[in-house]
C-alpha atoms as a PDB file:
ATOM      1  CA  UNK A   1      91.583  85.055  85.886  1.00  0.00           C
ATOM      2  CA  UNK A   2      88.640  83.922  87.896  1.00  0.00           C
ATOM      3  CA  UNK A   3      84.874  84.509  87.937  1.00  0.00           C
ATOM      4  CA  UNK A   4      83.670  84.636  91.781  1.00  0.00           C
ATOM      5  CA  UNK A   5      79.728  85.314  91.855  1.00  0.00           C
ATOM      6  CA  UNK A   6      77.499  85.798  94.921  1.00  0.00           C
ATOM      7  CA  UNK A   7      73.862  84.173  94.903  1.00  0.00           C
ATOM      8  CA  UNK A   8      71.105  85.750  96.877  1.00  0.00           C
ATOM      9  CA  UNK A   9      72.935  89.130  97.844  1.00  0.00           C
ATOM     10  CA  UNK A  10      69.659  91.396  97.651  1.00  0.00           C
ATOM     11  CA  UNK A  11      66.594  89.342  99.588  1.00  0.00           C
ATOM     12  CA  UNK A  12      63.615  90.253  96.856  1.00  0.00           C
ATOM     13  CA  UNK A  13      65.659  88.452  94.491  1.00  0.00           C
ATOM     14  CA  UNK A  14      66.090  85.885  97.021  1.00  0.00           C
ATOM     15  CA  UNK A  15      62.243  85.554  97.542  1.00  0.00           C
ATOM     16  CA  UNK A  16      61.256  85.815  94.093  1.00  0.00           C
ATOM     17  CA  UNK A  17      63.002  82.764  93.291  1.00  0.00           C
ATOM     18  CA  UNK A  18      61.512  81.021  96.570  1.00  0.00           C
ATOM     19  CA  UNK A  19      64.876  80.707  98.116  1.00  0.00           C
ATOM     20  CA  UNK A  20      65.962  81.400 101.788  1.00  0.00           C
ATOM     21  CA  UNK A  21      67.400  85.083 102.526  1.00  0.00           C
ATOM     22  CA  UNK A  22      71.005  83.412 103.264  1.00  0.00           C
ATOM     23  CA  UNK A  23      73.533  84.294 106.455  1.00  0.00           C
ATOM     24  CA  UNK A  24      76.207  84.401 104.965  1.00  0.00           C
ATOM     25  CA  UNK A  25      77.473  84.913 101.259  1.00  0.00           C
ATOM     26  CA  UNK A  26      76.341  81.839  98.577  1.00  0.00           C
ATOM     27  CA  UNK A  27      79.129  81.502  95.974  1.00  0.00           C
ATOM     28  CA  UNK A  28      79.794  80.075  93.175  1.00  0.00           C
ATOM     29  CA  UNK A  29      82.347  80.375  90.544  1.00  0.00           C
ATOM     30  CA  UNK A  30      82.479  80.723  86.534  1.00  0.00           C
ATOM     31  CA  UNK A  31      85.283  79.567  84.421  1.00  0.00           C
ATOM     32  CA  UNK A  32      87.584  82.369  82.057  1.00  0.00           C
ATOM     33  CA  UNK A  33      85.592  81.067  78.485  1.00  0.00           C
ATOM     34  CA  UNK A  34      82.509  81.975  80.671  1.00  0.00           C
ATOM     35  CA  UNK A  35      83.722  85.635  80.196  1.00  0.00           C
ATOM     36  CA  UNK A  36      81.797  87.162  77.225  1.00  0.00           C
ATOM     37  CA  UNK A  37      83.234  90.984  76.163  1.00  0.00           C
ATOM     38  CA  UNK A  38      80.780  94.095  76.046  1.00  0.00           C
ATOM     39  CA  UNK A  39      79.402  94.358  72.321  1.00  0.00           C
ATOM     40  CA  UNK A  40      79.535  90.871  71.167  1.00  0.00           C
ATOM     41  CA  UNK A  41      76.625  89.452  70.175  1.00  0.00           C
ATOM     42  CA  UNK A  42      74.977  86.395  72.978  1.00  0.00           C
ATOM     43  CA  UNK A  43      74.305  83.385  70.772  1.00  0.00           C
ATOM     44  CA  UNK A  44      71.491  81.540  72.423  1.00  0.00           C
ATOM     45  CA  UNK A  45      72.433  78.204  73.734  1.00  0.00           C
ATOM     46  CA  UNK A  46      70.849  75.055  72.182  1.00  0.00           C
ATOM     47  CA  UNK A  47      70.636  73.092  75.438  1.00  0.00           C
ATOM     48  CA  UNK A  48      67.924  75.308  77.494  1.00  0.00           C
ATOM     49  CA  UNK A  49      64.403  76.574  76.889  1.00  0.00           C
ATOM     50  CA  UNK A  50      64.606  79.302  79.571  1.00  0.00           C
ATOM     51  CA  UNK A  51      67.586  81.492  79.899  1.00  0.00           C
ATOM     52  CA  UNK A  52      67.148  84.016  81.845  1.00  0.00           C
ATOM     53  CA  UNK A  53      68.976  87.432  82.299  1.00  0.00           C
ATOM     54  CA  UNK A  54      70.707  88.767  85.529  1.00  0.00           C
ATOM     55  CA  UNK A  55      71.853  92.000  86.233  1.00  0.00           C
ATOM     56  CA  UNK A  56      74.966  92.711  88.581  1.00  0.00           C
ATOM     57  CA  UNK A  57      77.750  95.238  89.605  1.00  0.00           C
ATOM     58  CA  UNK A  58      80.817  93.687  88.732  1.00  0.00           C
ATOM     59  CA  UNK A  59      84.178  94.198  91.445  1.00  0.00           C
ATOM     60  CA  UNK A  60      87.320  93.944  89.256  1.00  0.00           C
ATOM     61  CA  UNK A  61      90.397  93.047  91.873  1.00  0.00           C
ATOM     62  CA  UNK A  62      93.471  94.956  91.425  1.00  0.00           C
ATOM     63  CA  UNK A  63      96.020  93.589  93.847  1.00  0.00           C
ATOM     64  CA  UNK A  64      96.339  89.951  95.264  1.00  0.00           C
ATOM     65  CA  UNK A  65      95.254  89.069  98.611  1.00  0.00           C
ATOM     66  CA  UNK A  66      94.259  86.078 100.861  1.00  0.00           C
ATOM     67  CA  UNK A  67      92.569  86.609 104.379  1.00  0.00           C
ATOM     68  CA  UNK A  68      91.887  89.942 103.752  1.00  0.00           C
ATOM     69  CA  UNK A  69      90.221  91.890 106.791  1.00  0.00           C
ATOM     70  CA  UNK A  70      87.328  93.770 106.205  1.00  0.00           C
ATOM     71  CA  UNK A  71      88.513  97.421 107.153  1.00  0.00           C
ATOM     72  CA  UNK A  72      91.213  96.760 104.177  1.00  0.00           C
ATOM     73  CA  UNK A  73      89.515  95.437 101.499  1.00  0.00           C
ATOM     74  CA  UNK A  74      88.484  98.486  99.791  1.00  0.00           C
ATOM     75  CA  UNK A  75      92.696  98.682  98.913  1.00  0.00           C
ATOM     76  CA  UNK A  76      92.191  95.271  96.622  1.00  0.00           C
ATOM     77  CA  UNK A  77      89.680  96.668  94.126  1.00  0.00           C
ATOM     78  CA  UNK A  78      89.741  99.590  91.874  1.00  0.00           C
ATOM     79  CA  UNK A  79      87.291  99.428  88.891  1.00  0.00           C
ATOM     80  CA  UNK A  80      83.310  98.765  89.058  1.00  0.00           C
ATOM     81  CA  UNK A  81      81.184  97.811  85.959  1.00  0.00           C
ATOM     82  CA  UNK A  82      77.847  96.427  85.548  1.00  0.00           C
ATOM     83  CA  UNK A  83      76.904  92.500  84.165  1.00  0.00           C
ATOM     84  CA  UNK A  84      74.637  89.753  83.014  1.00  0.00           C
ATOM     85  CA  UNK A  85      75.028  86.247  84.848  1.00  0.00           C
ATOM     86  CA  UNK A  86      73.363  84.357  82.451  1.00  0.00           C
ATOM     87  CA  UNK A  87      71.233  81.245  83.835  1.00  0.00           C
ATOM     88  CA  UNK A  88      69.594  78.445  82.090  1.00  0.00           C
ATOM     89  CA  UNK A  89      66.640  78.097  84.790  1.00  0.00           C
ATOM     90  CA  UNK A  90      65.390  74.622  83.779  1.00  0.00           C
ATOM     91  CA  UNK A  91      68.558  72.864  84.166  1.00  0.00           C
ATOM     92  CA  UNK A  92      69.357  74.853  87.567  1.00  0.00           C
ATOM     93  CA  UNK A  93      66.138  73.937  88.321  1.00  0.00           C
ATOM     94  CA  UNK A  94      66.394  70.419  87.893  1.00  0.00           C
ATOM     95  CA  UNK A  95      70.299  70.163  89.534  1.00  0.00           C
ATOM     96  CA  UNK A  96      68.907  71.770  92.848  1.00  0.00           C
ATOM     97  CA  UNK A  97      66.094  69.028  92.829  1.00  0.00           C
ATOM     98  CA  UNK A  98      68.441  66.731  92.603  1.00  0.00           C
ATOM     99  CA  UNK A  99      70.762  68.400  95.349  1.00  0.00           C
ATOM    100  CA  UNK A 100      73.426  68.444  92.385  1.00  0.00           C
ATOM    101  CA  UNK A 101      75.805  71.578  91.432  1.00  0.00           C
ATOM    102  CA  UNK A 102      74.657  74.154  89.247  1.00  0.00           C
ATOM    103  CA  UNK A 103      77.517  74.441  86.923  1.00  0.00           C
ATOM    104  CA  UNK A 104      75.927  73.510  83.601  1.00  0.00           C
ATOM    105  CA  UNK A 105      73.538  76.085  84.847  1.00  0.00           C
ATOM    106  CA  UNK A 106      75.643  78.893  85.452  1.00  0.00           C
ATOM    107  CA  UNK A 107      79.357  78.233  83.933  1.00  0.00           C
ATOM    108  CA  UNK A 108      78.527  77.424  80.405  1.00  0.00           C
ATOM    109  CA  UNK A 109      80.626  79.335  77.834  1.00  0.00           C
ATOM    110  CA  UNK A 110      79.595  82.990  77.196  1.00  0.00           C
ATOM    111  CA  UNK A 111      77.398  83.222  80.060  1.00  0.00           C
ATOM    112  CA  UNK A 112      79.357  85.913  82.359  1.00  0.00           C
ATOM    113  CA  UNK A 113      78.822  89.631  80.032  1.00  0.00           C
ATOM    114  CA  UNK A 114      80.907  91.981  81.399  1.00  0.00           C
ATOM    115  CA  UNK A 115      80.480  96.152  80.448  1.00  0.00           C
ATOM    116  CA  UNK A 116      83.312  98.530  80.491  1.00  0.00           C
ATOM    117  CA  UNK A 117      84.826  99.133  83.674  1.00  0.00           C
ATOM    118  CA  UNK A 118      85.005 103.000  85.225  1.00  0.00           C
ATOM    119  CA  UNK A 119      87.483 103.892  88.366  1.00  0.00           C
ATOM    120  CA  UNK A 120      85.789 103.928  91.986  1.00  0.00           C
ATOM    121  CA  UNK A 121      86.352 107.222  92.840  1.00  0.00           C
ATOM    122  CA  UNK A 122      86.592 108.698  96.505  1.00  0.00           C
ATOM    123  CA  UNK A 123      83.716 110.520  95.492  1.00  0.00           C
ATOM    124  CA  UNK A 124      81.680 107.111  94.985  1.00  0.00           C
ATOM    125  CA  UNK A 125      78.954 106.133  97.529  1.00  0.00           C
ATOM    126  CA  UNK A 126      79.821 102.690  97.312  1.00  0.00           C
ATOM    127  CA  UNK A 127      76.746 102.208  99.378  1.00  0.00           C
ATOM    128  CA  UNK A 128      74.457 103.927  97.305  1.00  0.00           C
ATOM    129  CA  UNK A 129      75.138 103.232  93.611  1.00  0.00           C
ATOM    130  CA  UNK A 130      72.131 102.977  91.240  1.00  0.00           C
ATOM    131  CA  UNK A 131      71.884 100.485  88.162  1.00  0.00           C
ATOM    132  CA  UNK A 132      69.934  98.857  85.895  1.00  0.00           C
ATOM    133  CA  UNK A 133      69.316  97.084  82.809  1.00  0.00           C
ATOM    134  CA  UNK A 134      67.109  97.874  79.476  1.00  0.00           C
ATOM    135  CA  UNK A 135      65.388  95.105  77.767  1.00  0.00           C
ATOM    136  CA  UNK A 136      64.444  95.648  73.928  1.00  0.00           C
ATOM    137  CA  UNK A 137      64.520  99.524  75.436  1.00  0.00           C
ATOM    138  CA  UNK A 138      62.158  99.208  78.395  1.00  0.00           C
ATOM    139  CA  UNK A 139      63.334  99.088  81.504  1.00  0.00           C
ATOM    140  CA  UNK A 140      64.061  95.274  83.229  1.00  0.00           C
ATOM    141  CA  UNK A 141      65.600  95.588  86.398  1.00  0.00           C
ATOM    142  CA  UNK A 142      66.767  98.399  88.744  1.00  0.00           C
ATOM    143  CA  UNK A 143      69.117  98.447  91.688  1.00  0.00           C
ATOM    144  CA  UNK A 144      70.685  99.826  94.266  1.00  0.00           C
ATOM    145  CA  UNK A 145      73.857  98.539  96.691  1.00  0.00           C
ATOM    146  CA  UNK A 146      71.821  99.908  99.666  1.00  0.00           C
ATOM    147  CA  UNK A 147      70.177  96.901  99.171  1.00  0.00           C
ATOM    148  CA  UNK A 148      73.241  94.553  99.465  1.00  0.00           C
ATOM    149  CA  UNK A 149      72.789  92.000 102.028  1.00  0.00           C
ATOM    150  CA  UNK A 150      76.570  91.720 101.931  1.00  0.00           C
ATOM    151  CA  UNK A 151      78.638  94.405 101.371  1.00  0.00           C
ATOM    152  CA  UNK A 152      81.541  95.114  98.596  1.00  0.00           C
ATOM    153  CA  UNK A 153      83.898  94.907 101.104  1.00  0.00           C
ATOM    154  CA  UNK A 154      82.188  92.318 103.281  1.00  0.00           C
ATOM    155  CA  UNK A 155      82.462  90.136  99.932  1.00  0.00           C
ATOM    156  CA  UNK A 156      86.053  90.715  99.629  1.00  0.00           C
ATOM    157  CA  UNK A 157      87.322  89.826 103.194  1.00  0.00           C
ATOM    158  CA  UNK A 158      84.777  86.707 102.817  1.00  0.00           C
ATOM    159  CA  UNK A 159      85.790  85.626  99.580  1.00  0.00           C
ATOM    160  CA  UNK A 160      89.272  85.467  99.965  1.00  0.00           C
ATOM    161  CA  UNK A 161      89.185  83.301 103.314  1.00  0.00           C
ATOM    162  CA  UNK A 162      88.770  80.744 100.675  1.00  0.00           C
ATOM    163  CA  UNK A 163      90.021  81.768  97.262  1.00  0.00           C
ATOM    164  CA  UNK A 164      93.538  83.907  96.821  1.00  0.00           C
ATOM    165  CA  UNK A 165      92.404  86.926  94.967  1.00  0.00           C
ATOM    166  CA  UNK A 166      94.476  88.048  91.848  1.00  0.00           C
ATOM    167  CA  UNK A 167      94.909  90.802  89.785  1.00  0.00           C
ATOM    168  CA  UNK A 168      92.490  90.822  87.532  1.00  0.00           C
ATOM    169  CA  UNK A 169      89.739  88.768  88.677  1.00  0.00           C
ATOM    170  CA  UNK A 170      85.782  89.566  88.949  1.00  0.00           C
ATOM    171  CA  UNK A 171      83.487  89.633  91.467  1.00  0.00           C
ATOM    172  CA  UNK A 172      79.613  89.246  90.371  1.00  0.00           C
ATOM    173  CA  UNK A 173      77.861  90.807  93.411  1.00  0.00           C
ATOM    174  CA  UNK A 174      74.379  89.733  93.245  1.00  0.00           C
ATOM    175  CA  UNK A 175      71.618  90.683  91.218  1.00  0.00           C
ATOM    176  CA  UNK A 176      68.159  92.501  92.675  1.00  0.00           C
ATOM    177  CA  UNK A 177      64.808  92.104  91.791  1.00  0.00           C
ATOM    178  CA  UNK A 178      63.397  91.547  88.306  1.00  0.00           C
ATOM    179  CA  UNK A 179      65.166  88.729  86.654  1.00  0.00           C
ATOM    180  CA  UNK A 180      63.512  87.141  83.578  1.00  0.00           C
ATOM    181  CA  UNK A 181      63.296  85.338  79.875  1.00  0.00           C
ATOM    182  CA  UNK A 182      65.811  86.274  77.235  1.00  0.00           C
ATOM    183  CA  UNK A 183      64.706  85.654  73.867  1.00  0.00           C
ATOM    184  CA  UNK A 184      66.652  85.290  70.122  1.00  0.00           C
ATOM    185  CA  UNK A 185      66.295  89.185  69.379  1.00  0.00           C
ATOM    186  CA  UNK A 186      66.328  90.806  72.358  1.00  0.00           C
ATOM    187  CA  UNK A 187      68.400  93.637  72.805  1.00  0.00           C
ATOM    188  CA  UNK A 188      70.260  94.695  76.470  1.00  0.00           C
ATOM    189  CA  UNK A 189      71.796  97.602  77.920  1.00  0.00           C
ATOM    190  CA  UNK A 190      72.717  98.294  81.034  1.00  0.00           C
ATOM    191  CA  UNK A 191      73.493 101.067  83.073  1.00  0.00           C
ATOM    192  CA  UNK A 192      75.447 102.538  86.003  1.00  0.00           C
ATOM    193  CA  UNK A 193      73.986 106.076  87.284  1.00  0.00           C
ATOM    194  CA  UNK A 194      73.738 107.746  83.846  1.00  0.00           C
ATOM    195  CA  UNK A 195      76.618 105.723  82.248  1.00  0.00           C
ATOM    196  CA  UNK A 196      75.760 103.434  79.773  1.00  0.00           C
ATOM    197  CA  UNK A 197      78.403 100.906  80.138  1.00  0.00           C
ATOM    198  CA  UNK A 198      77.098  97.102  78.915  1.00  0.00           C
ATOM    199  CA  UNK A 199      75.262  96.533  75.289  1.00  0.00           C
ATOM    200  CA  UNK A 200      74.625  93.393  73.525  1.00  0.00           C
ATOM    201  CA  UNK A 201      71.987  91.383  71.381  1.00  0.00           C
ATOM    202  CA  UNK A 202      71.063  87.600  71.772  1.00  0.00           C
ATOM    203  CA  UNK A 203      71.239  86.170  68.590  1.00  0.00           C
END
């Protein structure tokens, strides 16, 4: 099982963090001990002084593929839930100053929390889907995939001109506005529509 995540995919994130609205998809990928399971506790890592929360739909593949056209790829995924890519912003910010990779940043064990996943329905508006995430009970960041730069199944048919998709797998889709500090204490949940489907603490 494999982590893909897509950088940039809603352009106020983009500008908040100073970067360039992108042309195509940015990707990057997270390792399987990255994967952190809905209700365990986040243990704050010792090596960063500014970890900050993001909030994403998550894509969970459900058959394999590899150069997958666009008009199919809605056949090669099945379940949505909602996530935290976890970032430690100092060191990211000092590996892009140095024009390095951002894995320490991004990869580190633990740092991919994934809710429980519900069916995508034929009744889902995959292109209007609201979510968002509670911190300490107060709302942090909101969403919509009208947003999306790229679409789900844009992602999909883009993704796998490069990686072979299989079962199983995630897709991080990009996180909107409002990213920001997680402290020791805080407490997270996160929402699709009405469903509550992610909670954790950082301890």
């Amino acid at each position: 099982m494999k982590i893909i995540c897509v950088g940039r995919n809603y352009a106020d994130h983009a500008k908040e963090l100073k970067n360039e609205v992108p042309t195509e998809p940015v990707l990057f990928m997270k390792p399987k001990n990255a994967l952190l399971q809905n209700g365990h506790p986040f243990y704050y890592p010792e090596f960063t002084s500014n970890l900050h929360y993001e909030c994403e739909l998550v894509l969970k593949i459900s058959k394999n593929g590899k150069h997958i056209q666009e008009k199919f790829a809605d056949k090669y995924y099945d379940q949505i839930s909602v996530g935290i890519d976890f970032t430690a912003r100092d060191l990211q910010d000092k590996q892009k100053a140095k024009g390095l990779p951002w894995e320490i940043a991004k990869a580190f064990d633990n740092s991919a929390i994934v809710g429980k996943f519900i069916p995508i329905t034929p009744e889902m508006d995959k292109k209007d889907i609201d979510f968002c995430l509670y911190k300490n009970k107060t709302i942090a960041q909101a969403g919509n995939t009208k947003d999306l730069l790229f679409s789900f199944d844009f992602l999909v048919a883009y993704i796998s001109k490069f990686f072979t998709l299989n079962i199983g797998d995630l897709i991080f889709t990009g996180t909107p506005a409002g990213v920001g500090p997680a402290e020791i204490g805080d407490s997270f949940e996160a929402f699709i529509e009405d469903d509550s489907l992610l909670e954790f603490s950082v301890k």
